[in-house]
Structure formats: C-alpha cells, structure tokens
PDB file of N, CA and C in Angstrom:
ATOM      1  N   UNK A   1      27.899  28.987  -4.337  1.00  0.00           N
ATOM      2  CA  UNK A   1      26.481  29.042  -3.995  1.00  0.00           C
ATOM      3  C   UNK A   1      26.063  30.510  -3.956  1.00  0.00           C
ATOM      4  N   UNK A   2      25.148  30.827  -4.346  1.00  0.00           N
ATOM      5  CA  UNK A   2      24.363  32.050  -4.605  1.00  0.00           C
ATOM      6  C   UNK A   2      23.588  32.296  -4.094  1.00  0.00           C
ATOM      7  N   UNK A   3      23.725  33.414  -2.931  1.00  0.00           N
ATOM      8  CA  UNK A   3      22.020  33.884  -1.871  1.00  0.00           C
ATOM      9  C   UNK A   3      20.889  34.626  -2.628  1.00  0.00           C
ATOM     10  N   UNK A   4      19.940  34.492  -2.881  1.00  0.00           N
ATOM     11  CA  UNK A   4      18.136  34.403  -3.226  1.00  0.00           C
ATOM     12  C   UNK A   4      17.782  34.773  -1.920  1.00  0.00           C
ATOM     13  N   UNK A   5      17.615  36.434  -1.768  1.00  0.00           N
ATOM     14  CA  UNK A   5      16.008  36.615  -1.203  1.00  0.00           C
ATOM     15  C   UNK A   5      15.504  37.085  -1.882  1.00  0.00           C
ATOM     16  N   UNK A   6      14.402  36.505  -0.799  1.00  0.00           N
ATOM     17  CA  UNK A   6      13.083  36.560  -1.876  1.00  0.00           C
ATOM     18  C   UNK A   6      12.023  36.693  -0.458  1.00  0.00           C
ATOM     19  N   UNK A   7      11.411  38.164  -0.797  1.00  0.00           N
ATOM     20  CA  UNK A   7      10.133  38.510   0.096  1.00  0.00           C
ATOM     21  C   UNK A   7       8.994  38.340  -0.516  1.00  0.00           C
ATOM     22  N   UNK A   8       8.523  37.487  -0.132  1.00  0.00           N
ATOM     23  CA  UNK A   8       7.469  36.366   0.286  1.00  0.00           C
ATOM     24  C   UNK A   8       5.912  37.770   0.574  1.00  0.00           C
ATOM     25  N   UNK A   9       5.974  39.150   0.883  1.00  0.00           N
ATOM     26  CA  UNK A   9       5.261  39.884   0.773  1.00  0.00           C
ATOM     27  C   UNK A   9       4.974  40.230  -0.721  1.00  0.00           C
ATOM     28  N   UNK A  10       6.315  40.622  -1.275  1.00  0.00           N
ATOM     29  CA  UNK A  10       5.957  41.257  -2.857  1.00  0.00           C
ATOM     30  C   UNK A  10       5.192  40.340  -4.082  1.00  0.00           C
ATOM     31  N   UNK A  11       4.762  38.899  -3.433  1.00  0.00           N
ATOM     32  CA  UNK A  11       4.508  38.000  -4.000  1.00  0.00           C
ATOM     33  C   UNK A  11       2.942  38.858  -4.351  1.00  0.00           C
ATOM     34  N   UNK A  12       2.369  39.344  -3.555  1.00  0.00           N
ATOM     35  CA  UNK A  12       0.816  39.844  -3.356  1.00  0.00           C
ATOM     36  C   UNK A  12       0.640  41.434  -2.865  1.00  0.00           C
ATOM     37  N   UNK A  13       1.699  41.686  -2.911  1.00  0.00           N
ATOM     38  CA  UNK A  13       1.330  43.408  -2.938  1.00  0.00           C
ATOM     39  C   UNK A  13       0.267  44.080  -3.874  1.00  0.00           C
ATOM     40  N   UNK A  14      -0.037  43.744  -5.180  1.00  0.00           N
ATOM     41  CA  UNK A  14      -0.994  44.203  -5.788  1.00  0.00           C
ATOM     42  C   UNK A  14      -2.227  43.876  -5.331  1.00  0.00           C
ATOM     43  N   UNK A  15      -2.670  42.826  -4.407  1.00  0.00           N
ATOM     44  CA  UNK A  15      -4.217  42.860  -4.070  1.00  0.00           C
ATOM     45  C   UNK A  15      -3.805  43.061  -2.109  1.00  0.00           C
ATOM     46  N   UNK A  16      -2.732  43.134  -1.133  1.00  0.00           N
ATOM     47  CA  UNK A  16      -2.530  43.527  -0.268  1.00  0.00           C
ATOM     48  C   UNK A  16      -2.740  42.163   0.565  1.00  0.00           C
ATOM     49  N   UNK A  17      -3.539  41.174   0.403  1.00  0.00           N
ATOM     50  CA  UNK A  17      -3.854  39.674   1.232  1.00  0.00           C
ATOM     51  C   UNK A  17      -3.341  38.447   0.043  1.00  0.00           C
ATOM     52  N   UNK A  18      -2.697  37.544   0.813  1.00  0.00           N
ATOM     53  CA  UNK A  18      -2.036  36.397   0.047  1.00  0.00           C
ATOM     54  C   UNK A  18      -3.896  35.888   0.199  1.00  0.00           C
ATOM     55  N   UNK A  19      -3.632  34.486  -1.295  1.00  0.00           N
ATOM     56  CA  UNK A  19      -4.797  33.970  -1.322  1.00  0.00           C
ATOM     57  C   UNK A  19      -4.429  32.979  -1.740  1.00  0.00           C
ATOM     58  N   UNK A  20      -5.137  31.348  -1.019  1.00  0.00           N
ATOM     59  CA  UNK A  20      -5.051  30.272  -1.281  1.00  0.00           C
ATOM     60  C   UNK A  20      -4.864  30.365  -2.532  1.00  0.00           C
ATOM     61  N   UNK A  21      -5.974  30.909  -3.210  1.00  0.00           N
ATOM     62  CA  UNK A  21      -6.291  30.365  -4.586  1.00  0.00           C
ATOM     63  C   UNK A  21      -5.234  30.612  -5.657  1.00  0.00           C
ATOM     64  N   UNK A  22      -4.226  31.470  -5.192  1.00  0.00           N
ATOM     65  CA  UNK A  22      -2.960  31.733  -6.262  1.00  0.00           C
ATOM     66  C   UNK A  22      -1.748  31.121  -5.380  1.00  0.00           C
ATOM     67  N   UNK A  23      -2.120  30.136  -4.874  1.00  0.00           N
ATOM     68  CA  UNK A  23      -1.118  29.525  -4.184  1.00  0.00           C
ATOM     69  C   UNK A  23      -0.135  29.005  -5.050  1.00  0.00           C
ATOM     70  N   UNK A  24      -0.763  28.535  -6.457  1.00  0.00           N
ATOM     71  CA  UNK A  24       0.332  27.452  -6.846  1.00  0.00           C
ATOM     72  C   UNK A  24       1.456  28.467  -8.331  1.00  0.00           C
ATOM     73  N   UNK A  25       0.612  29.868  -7.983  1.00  0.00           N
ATOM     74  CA  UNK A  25       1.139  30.931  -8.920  1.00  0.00           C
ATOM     75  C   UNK A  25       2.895  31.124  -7.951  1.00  0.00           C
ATOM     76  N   UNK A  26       2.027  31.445  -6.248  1.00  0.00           N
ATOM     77  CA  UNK A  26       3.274  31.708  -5.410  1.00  0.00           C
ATOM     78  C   UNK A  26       4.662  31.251  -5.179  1.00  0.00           C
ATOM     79  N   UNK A  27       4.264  29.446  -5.286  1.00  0.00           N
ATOM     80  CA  UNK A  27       5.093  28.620  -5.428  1.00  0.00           C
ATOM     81  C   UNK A  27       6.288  28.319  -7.051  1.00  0.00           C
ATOM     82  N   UNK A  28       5.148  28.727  -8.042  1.00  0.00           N
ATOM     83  CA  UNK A  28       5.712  28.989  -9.162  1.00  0.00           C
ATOM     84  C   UNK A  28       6.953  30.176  -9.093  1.00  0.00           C
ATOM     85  N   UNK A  29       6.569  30.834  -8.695  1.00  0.00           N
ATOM     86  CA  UNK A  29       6.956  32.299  -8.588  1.00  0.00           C
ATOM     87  C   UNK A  29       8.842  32.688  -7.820  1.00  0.00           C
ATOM     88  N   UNK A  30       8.515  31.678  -6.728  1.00  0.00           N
ATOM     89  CA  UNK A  30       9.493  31.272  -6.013  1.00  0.00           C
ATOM     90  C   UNK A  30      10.468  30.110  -6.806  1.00  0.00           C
ATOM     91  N   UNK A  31      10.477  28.874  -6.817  1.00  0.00           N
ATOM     92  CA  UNK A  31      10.660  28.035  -8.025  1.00  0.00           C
ATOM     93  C   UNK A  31      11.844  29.002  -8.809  1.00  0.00           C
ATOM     94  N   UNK A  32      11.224  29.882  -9.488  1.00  0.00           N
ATOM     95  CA  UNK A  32      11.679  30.447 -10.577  1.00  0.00           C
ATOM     96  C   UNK A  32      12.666  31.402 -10.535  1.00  0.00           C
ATOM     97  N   UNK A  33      12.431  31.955  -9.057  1.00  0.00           N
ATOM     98  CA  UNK A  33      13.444  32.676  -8.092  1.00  0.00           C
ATOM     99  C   UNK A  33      14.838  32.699  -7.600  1.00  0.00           C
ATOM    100  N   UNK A  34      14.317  31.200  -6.884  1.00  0.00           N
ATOM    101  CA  UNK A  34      15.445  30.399  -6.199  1.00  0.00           C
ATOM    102  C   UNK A  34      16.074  29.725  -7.149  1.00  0.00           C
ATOM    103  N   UNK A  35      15.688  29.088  -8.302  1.00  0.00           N
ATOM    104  CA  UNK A  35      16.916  28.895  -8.829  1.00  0.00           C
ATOM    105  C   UNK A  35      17.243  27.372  -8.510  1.00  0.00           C
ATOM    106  N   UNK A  36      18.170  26.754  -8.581  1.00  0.00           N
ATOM    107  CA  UNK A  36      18.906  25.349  -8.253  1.00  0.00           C
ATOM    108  C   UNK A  36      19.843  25.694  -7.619  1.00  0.00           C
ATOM    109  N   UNK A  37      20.218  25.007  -6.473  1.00  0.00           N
ATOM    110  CA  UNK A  37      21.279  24.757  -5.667  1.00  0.00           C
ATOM    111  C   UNK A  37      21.810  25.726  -4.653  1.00  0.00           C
ATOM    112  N   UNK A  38      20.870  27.199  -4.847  1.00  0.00           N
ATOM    113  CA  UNK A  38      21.510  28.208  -3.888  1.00  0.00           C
ATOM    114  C   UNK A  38      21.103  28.235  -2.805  1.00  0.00           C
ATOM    115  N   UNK A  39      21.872  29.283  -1.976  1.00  0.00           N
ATOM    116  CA  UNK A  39      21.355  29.772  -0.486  1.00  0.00           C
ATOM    117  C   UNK A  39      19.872  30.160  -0.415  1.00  0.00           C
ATOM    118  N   UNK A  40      18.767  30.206   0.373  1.00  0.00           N
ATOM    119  CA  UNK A  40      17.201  30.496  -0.323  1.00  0.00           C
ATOM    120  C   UNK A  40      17.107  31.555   1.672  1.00  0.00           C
ATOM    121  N   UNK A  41      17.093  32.871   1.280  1.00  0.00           N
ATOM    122  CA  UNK A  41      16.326  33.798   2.517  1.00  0.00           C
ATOM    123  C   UNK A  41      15.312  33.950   2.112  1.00  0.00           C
ATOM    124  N   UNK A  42      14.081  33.089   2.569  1.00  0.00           N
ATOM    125  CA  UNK A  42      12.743  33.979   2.707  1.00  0.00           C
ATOM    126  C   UNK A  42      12.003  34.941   4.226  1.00  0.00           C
ATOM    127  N   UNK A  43      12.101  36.071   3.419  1.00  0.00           N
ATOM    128  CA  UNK A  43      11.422  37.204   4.826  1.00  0.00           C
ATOM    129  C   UNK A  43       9.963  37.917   3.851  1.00  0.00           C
ATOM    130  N   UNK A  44       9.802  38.739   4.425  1.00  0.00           N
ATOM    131  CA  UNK A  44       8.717  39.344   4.487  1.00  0.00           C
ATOM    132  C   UNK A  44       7.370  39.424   5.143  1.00  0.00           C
ATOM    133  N   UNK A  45       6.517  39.853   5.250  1.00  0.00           N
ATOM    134  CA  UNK A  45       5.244  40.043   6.001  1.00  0.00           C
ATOM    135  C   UNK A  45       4.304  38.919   5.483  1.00  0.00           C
ATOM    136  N   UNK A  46       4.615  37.685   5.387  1.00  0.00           N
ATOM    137  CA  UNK A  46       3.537  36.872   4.791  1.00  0.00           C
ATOM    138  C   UNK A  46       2.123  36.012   5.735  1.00  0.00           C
ATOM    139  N   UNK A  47       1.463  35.416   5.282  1.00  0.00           N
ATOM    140  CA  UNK A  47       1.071  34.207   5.966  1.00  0.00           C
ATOM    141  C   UNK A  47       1.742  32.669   6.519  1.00  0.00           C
ATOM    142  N   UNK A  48       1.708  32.093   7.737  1.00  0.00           N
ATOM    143  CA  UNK A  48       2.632  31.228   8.142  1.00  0.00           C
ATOM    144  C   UNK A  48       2.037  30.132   6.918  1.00  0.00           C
ATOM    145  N   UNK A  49       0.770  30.021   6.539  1.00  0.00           N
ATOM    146  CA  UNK A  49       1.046  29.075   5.649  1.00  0.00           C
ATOM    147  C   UNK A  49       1.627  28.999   4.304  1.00  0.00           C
ATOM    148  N   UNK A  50       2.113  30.354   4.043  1.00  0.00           N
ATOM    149  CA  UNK A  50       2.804  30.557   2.922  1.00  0.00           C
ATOM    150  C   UNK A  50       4.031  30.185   2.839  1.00  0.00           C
ATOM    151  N   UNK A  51       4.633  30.660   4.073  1.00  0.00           N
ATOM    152  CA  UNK A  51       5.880  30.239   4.482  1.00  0.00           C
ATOM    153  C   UNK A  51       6.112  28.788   4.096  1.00  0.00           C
ATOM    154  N   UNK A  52       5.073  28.149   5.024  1.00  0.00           N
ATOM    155  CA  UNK A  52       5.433  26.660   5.094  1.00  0.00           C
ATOM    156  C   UNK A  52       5.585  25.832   3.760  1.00  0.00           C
ATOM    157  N   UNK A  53       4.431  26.606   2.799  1.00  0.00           N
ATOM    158  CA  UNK A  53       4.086  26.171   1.605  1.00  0.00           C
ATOM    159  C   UNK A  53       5.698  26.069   0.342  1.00  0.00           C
ATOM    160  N   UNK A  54       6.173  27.195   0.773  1.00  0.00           N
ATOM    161  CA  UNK A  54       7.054  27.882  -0.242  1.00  0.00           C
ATOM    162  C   UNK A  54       8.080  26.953   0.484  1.00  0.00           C
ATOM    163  N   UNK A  55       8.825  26.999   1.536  1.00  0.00           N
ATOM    164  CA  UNK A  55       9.677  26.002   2.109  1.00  0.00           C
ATOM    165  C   UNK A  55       9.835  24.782   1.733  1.00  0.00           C
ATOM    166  N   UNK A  56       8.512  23.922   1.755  1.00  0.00           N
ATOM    167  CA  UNK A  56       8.277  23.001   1.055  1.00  0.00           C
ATOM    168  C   UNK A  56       8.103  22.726  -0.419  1.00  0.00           C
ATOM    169  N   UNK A  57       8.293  23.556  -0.945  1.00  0.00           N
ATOM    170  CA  UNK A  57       8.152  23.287  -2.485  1.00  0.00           C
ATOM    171  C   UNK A  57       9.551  23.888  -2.682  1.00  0.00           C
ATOM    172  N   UNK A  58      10.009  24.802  -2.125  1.00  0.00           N
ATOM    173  CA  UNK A  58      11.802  24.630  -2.253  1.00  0.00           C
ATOM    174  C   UNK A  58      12.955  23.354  -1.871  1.00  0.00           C
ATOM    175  N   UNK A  59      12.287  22.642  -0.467  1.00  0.00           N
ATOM    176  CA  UNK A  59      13.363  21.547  -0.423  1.00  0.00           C
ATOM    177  C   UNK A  59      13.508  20.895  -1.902  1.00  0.00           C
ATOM    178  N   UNK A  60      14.891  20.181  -1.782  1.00  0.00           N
ATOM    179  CA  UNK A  60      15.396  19.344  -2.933  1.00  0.00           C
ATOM    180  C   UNK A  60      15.891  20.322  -3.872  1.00  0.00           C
ATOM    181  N   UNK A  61      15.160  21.902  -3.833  1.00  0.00           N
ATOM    182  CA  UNK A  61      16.034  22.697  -4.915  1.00  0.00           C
ATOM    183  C   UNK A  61      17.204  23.656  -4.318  1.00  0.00           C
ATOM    184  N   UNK A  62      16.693  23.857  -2.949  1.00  0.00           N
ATOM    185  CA  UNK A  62      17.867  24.983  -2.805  1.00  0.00           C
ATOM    186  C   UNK A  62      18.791  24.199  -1.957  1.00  0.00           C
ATOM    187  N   UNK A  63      19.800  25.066  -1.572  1.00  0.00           N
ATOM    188  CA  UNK A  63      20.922  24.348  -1.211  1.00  0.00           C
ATOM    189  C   UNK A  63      20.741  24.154   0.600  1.00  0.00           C
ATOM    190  N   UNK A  64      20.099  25.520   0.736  1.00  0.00           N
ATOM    191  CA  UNK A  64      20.156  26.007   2.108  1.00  0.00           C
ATOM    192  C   UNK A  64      18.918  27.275   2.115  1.00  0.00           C
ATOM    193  N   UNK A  65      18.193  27.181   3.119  1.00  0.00           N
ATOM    194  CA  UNK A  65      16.748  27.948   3.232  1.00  0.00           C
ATOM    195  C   UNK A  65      16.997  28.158   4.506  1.00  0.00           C
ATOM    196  N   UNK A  66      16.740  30.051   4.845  1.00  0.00           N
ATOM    197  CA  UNK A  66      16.830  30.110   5.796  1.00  0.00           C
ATOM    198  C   UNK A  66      15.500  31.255   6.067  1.00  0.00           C
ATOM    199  N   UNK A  67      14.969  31.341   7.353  1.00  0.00           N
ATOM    200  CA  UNK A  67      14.086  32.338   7.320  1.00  0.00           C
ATOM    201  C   UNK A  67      14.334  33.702   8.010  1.00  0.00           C
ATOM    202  N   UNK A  68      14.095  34.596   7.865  1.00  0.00           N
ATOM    203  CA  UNK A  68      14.874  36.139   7.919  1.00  0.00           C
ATOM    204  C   UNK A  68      13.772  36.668   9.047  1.00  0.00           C
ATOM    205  N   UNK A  69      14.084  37.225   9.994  1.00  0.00           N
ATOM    206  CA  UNK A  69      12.449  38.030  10.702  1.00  0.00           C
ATOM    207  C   UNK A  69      13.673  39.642  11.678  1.00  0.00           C
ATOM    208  N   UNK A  70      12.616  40.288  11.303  1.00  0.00           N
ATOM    209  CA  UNK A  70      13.638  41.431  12.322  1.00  0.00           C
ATOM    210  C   UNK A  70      13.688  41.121  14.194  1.00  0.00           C
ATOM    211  N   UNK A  71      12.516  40.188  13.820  1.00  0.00           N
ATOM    212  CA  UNK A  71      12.832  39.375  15.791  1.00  0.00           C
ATOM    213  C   UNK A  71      13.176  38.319  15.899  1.00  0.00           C
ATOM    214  N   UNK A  72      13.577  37.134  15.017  1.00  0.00           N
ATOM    215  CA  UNK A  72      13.931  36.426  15.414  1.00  0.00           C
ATOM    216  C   UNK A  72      15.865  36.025  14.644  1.00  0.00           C
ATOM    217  N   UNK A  73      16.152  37.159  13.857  1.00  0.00           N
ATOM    218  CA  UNK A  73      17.063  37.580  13.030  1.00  0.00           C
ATOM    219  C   UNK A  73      17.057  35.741  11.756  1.00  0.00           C
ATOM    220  N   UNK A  74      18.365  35.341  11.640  1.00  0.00           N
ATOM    221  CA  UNK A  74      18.345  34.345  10.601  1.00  0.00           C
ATOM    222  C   UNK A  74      17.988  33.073  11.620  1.00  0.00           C
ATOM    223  N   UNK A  75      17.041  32.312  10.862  1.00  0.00           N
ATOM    224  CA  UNK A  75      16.455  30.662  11.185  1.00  0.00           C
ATOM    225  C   UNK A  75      16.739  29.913  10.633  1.00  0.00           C
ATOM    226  N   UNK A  76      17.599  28.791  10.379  1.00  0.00           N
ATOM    227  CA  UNK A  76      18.081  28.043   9.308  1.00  0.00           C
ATOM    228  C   UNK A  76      17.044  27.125   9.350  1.00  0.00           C
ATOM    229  N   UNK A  77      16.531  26.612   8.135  1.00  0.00           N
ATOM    230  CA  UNK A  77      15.279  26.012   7.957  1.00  0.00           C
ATOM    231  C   UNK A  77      16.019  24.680   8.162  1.00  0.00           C
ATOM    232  N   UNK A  78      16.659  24.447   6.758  1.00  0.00           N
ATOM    233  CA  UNK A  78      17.931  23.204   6.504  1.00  0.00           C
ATOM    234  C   UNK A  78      18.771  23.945   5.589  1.00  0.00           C
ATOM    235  N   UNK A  79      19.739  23.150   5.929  1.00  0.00           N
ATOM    236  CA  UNK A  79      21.250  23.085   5.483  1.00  0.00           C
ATOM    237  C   UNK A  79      21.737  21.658   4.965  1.00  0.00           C
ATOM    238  N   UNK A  80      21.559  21.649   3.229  1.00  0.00           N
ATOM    239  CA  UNK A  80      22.138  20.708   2.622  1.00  0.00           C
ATOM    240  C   UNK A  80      23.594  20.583   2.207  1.00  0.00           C
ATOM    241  N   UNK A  81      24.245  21.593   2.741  1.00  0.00           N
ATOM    242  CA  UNK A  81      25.976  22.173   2.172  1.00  0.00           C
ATOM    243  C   UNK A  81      26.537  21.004   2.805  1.00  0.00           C
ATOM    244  N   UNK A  82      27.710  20.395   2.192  1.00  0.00           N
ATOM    245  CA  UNK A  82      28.299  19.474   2.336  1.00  0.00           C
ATOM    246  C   UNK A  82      29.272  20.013   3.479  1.00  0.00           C
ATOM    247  N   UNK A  83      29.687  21.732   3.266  1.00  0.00           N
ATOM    248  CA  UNK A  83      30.713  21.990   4.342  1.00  0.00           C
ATOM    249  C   UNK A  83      30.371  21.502   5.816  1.00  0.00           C
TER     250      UNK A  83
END
C-alpha cells in the first residue's frame, strides 16, 4: 500500500478561496491523486466542506484515509486494511 498526501490547500492556491463551483474539478483532482487502493493523508488549510466532500468521493477507492492537522496530529477517517 502506498501513502498519497495530498494538501487539499494547493488544490486553490491560484485564486487563494476554495469555490463550490470547481468543486467537482477538486474531487477530480484528488481521484486522480489517490490512486486505487492506497493509504489517502489529506491536510492542508481547506474548507470543512471540502474535506468532507473529498473524503467522500475517496471512500471505496482508497485503502485507508486519514486526516493530518498540526493540532489534532493523524485522524483515521476509515481503515479498510484487512490487517
């Protein structure tokens, strides 16, 4: 299994505010990231509904999603590993 982070900020650094309206660019974006079957860290400075968004359009692909914060350190979203 293969760890994917992926900051969830650099998604929108060129206009500085995430926006609904390229939501389904974000999700694409990620998708394409993560890959099949790996470990999935998402951190960065985002919106909570981005978070939630991207989480959810990752179950079923990654193996294991966890969320990264410098205060709350690693959050395991889920854990599909058979170990």
């Amino acid at each position: 299994m293969t760890m994917v982070i992926i900051d969830l900020s650099t998604f929108y650094s060129s206009t500085g505010t995430a926006k609904l309206s390229e939501l389904g660019n974000y999700i694409q974006k990620a998708r394409d990231l993560a890959g099949e079957g790996n470990e999935i860290i998402l951190t960065g400075a985002a919106p909570v509904w981005l978070y939630l968004k991207i989480a959810h359009a990752l179950h079923g692909r990654a193996r294991k999603l966890v969320y990264r914060s410098p205060v709350t350190g690693d959050v395991i979203i889920f854990d599909h590993s058979p170990d």
